[in-house]
PDB file of N, CA and C in Angstrom:
ATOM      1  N   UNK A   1     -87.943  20.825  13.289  1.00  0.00           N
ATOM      2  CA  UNK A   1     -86.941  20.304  12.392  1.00  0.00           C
ATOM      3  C   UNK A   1     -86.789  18.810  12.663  1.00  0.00           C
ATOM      4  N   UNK A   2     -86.847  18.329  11.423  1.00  0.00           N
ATOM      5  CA  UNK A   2     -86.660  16.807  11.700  1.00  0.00           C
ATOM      6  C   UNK A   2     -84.917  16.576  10.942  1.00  0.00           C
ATOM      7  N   UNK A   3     -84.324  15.017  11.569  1.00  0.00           N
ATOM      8  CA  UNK A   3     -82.851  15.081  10.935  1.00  0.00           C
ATOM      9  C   UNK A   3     -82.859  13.553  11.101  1.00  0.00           C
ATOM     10  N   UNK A   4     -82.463  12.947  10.416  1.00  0.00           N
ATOM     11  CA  UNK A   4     -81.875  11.377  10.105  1.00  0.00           C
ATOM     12  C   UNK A   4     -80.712  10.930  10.340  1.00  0.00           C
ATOM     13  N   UNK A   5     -80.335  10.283  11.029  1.00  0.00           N
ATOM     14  CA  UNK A   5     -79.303   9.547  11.211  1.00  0.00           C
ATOM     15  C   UNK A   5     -79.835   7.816  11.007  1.00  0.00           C
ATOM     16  N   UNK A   6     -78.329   7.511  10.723  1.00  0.00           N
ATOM     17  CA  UNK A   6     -78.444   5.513  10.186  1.00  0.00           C
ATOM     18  C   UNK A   6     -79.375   4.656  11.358  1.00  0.00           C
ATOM     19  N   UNK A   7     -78.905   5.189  12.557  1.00  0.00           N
ATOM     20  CA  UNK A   7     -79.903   4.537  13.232  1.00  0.00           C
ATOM     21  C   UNK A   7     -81.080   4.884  13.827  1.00  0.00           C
ATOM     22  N   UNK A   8     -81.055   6.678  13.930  1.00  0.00           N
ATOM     23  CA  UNK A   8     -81.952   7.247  14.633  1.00  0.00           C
ATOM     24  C   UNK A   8     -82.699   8.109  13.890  1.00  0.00           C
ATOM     25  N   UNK A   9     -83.768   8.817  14.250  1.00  0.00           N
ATOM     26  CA  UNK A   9     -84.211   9.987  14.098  1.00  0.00           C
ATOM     27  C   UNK A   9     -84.559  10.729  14.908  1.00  0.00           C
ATOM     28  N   UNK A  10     -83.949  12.637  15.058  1.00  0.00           N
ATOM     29  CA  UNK A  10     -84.705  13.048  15.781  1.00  0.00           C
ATOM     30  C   UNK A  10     -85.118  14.270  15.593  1.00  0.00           C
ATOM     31  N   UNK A  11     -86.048  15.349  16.798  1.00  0.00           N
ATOM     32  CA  UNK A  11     -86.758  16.251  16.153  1.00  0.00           C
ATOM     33  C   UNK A  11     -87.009  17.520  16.840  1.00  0.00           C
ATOM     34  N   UNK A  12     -86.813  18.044  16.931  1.00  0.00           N
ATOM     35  CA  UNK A  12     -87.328  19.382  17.978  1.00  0.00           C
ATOM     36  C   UNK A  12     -88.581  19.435  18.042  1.00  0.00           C
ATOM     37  N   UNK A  13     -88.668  20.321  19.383  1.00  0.00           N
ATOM     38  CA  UNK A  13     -90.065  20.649  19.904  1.00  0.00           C
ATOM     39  C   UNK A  13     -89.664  21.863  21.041  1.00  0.00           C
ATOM     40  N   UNK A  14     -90.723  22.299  22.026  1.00  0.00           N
ATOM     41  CA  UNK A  14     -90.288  23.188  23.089  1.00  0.00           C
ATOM     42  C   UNK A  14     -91.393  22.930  23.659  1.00  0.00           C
ATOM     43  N   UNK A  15     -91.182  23.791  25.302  1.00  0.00           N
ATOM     44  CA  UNK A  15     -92.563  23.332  25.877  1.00  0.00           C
ATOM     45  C   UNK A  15     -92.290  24.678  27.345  1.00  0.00           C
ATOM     46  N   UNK A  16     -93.764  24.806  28.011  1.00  0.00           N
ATOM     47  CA  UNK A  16     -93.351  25.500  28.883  1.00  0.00           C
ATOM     48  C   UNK A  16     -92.607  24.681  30.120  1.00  0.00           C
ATOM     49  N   UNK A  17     -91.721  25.632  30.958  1.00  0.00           N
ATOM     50  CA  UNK A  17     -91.505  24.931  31.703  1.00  0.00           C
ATOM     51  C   UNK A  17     -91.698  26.618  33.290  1.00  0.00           C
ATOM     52  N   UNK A  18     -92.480  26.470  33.905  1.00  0.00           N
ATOM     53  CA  UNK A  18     -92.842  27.372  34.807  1.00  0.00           C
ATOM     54  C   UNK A  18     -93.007  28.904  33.600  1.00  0.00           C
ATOM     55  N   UNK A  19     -92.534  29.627  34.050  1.00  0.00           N
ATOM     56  CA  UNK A  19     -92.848  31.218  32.963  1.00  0.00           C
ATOM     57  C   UNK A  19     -91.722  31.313  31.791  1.00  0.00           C
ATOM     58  N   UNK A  20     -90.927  30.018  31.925  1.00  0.00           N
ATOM     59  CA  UNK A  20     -90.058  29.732  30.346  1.00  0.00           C
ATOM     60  C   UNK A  20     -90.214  28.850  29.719  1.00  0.00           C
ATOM     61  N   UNK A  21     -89.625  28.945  28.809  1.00  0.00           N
ATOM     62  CA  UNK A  21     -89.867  27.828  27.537  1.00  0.00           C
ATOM     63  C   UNK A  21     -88.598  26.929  27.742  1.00  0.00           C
ATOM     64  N   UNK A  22     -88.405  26.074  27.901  1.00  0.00           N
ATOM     65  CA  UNK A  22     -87.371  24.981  27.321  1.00  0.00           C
ATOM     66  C   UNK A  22     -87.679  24.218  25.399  1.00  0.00           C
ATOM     67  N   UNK A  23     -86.165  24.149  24.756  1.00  0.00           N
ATOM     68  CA  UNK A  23     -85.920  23.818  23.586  1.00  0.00           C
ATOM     69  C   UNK A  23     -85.964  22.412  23.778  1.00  0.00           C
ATOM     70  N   UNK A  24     -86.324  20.954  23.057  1.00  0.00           N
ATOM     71  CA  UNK A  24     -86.231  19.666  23.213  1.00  0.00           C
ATOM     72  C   UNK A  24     -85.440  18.748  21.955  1.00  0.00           C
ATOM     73  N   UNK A  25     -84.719  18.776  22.265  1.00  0.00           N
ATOM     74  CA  UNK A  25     -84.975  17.274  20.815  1.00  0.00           C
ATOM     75  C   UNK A  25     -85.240  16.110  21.247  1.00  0.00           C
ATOM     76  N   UNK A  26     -85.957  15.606  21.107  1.00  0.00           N
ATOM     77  CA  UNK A  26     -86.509  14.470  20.840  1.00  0.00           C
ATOM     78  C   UNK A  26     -85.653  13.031  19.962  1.00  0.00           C
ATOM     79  N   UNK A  27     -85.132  12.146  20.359  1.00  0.00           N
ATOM     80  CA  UNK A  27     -84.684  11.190  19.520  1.00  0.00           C
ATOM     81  C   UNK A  27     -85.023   9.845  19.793  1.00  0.00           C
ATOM     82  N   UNK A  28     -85.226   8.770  18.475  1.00  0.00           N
ATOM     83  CA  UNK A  28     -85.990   8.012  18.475  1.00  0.00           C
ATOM     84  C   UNK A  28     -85.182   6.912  17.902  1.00  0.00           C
ATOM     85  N   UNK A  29     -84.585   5.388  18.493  1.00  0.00           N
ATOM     86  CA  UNK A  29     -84.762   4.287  17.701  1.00  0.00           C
ATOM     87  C   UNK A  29     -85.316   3.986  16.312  1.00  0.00           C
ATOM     88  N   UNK A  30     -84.523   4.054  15.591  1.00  0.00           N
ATOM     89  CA  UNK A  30     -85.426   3.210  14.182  1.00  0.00           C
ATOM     90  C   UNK A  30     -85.941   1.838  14.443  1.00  0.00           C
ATOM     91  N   UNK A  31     -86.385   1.352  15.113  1.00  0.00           N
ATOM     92  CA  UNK A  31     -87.717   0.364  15.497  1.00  0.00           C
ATOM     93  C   UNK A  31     -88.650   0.491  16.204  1.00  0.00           C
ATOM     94  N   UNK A  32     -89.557  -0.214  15.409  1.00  0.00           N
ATOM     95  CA  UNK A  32     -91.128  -0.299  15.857  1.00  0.00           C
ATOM     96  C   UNK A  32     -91.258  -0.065  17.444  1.00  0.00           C
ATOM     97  N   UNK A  33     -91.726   0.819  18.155  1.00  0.00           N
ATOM     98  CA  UNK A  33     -92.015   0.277  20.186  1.00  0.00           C
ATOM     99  C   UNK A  33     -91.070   1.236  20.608  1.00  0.00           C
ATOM    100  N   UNK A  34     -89.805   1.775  20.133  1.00  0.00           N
ATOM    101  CA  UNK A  34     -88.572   2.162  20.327  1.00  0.00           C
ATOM    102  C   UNK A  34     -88.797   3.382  21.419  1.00  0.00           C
ATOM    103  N   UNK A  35     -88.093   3.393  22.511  1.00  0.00           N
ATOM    104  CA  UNK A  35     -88.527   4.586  23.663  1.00  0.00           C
ATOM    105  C   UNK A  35     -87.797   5.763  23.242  1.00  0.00           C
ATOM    106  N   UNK A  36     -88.327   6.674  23.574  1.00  0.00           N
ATOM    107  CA  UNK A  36     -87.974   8.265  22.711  1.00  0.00           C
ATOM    108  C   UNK A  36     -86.954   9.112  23.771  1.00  0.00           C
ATOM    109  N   UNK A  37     -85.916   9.237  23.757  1.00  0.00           N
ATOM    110  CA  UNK A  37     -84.787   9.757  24.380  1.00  0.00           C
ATOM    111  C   UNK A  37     -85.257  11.630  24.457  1.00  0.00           C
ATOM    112  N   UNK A  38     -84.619  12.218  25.482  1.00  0.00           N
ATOM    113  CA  UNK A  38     -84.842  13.926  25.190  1.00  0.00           C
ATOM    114  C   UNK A  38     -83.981  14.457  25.510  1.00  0.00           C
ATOM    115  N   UNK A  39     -83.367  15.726  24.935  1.00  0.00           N
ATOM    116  CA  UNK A  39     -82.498  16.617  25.037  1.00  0.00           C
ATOM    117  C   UNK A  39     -83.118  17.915  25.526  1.00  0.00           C
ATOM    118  N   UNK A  40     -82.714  18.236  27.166  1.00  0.00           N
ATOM    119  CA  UNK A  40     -83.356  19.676  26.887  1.00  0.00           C
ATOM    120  C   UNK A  40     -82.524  20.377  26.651  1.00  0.00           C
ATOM    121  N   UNK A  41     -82.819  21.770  26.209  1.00  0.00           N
ATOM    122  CA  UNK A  41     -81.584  22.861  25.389  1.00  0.00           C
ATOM    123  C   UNK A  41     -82.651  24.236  26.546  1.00  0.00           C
ATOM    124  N   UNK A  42     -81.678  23.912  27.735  1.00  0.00           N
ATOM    125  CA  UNK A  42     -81.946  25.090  28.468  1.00  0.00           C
ATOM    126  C   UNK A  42     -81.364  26.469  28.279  1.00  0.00           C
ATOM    127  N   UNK A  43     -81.960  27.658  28.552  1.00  0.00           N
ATOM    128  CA  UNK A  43     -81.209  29.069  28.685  1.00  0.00           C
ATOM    129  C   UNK A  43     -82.377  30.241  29.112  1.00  0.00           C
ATOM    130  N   UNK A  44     -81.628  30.745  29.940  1.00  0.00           N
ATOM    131  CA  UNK A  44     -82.428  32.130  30.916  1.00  0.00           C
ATOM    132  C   UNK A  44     -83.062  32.641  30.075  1.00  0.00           C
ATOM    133  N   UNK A  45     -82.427  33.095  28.725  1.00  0.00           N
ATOM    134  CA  UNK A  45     -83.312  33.986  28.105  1.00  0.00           C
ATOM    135  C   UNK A  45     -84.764  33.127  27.101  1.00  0.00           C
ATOM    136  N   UNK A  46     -85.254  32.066  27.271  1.00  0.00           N
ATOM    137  CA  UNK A  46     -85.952  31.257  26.383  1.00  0.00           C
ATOM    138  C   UNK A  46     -87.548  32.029  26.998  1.00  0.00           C
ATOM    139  N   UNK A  47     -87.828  33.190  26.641  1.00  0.00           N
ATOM    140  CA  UNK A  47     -89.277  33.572  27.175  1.00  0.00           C
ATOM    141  C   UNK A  47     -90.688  33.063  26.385  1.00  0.00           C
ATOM    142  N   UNK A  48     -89.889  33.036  24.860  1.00  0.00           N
ATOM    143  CA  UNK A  48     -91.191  33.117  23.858  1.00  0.00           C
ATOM    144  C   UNK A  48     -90.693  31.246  23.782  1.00  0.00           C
ATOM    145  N   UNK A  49     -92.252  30.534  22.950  1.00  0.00           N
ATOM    146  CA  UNK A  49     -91.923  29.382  22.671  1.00  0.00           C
ATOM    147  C   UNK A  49     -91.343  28.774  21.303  1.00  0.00           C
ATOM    148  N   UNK A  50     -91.409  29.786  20.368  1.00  0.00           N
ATOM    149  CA  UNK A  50     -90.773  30.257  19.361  1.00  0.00           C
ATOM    150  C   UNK A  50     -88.716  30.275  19.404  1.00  0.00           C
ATOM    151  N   UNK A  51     -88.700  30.682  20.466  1.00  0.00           N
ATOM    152  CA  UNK A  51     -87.111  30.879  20.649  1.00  0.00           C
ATOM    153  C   UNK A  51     -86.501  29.653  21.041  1.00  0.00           C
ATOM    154  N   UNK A  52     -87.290  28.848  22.370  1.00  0.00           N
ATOM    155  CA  UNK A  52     -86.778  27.545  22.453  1.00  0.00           C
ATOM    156  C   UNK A  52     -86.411  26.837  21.363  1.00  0.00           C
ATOM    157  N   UNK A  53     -87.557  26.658  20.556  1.00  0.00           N
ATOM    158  CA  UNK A  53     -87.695  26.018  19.674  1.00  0.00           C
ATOM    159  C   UNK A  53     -86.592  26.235  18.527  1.00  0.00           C
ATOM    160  N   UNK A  54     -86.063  27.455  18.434  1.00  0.00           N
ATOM    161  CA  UNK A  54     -85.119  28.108  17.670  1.00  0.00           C
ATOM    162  C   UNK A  54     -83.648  27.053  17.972  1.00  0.00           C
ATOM    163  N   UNK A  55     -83.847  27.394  19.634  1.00  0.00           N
ATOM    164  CA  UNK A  55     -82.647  27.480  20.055  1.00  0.00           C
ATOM    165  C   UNK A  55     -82.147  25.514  20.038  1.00  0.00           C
ATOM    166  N   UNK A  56     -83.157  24.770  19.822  1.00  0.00           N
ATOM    167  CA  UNK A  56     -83.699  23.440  19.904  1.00  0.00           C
ATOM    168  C   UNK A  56     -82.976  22.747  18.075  1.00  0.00           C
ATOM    169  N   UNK A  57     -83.028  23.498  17.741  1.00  0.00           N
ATOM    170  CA  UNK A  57     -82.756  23.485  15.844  1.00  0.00           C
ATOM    171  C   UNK A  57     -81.642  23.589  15.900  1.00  0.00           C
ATOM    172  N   UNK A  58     -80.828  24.858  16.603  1.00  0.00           N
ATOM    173  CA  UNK A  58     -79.396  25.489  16.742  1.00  0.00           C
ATOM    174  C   UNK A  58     -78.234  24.493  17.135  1.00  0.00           C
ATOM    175  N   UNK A  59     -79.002  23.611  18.595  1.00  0.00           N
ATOM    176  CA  UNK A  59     -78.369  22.457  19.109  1.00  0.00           C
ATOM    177  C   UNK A  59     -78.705  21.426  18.007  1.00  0.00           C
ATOM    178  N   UNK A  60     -79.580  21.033  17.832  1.00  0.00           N
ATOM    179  CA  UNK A  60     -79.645  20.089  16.855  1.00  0.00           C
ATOM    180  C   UNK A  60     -78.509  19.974  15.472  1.00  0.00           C
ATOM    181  N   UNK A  61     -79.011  20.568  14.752  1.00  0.00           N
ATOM    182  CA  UNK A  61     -77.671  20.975  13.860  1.00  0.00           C
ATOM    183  C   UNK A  61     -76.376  20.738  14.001  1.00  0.00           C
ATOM    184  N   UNK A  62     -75.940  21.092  15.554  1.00  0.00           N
ATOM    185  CA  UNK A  62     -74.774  20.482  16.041  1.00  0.00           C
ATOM    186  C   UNK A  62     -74.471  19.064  16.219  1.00  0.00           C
ATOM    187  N   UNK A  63     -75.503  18.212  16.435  1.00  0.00           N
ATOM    188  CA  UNK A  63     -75.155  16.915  16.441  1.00  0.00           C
ATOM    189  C   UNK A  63     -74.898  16.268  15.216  1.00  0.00           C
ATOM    190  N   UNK A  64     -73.820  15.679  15.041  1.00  0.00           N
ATOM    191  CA  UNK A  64     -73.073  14.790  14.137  1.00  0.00           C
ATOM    192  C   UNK A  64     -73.570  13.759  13.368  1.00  0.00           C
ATOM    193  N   UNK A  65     -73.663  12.698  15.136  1.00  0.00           N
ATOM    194  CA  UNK A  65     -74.373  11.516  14.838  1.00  0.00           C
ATOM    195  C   UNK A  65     -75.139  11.043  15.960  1.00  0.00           C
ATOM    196  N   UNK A  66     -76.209  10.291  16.318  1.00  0.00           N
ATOM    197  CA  UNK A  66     -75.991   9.259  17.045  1.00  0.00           C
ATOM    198  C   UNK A  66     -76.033   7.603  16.490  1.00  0.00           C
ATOM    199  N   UNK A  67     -74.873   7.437  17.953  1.00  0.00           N
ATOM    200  CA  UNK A  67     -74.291   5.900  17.117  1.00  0.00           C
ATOM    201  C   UNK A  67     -75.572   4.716  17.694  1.00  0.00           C
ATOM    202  N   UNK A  68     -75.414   3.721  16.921  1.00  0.00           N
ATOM    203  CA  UNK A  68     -75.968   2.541  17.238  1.00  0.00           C
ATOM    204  C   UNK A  68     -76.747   2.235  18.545  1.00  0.00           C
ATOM    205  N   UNK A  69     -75.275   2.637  19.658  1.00  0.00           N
ATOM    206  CA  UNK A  69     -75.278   2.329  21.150  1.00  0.00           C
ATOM    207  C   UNK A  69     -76.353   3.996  21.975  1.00  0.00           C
ATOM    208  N   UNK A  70     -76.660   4.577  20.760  1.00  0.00           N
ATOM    209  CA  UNK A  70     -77.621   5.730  21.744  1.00  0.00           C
ATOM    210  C   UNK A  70     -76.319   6.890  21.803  1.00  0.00           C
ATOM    211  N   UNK A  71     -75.451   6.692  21.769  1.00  0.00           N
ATOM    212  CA  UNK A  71     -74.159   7.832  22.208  1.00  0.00           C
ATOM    213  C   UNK A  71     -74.716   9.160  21.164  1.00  0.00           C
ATOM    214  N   UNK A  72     -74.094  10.168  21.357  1.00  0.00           N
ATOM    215  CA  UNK A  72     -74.836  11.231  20.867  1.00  0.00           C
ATOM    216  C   UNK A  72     -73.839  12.414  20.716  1.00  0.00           C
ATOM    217  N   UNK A  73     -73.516  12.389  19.670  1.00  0.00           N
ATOM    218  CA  UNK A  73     -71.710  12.700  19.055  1.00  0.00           C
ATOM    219  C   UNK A  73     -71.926  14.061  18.639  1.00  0.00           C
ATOM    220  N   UNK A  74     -71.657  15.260  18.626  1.00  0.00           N
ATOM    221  CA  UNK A  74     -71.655  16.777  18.242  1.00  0.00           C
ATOM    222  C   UNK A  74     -70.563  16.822  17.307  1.00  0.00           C
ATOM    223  N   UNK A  75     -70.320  17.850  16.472  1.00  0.00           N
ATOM    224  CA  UNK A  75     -69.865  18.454  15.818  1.00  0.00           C
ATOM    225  C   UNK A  75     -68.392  18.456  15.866  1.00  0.00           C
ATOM    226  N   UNK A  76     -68.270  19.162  17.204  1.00  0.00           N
ATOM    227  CA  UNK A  76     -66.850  18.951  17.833  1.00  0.00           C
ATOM    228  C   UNK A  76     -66.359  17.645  18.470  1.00  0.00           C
ATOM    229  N   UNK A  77     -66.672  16.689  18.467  1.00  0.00           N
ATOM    230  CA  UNK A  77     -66.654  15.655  18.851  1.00  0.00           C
ATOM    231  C   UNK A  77     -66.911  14.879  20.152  1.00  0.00           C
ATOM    232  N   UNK A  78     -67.374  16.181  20.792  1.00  0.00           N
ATOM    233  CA  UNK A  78     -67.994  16.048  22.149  1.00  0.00           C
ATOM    234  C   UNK A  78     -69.511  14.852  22.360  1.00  0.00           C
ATOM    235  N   UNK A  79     -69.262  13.746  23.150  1.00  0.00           N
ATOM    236  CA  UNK A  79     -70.129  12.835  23.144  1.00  0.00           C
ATOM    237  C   UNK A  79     -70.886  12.715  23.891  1.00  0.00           C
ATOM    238  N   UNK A  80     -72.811  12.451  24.191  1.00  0.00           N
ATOM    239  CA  UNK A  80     -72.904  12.191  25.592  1.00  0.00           C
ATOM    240  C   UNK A  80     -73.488  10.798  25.675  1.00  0.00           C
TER     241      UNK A  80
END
């Protein structure tokens, strides 16, 4: 899943991590060179890489915005 924000864009992915999968988003500067920030979206039950990835969309969705400064605003207004 890809998602747009004014300054950013970002995107899910998953990956193994030992015999589980971790969920990622991925977020990116809108400029050229721009270094790519990551979210992992950990949980015990992530076996298949399919589910991370699920679960990677689920969090995603929740984010609001991110602002200008990189901050990274949810739904509920929880920031990191």
């Amino acid at each position: 899943m890809v998602k747009e924000f004014p300054y950013y864009i970002a995107w899910t992915d998953a990956m193994r991590e030992g015999q589980k999968y971790v969920g990622l988003i991925e977020y990116q500067r809108k400029l050229p060179g721009a270094n790519v920030q990551i979210l992992w979206v950990v949980s015990p039950n992530l076996n298949e890489q399919r589910d991370a990835e699920i679960a990677a969309i689920g969090m995603l969705n929740h984010i609001r915005d991110i602002t200008a400064s990189g901050r990274v605003i949810y739904s509920d207004g929880v920031a990191l």
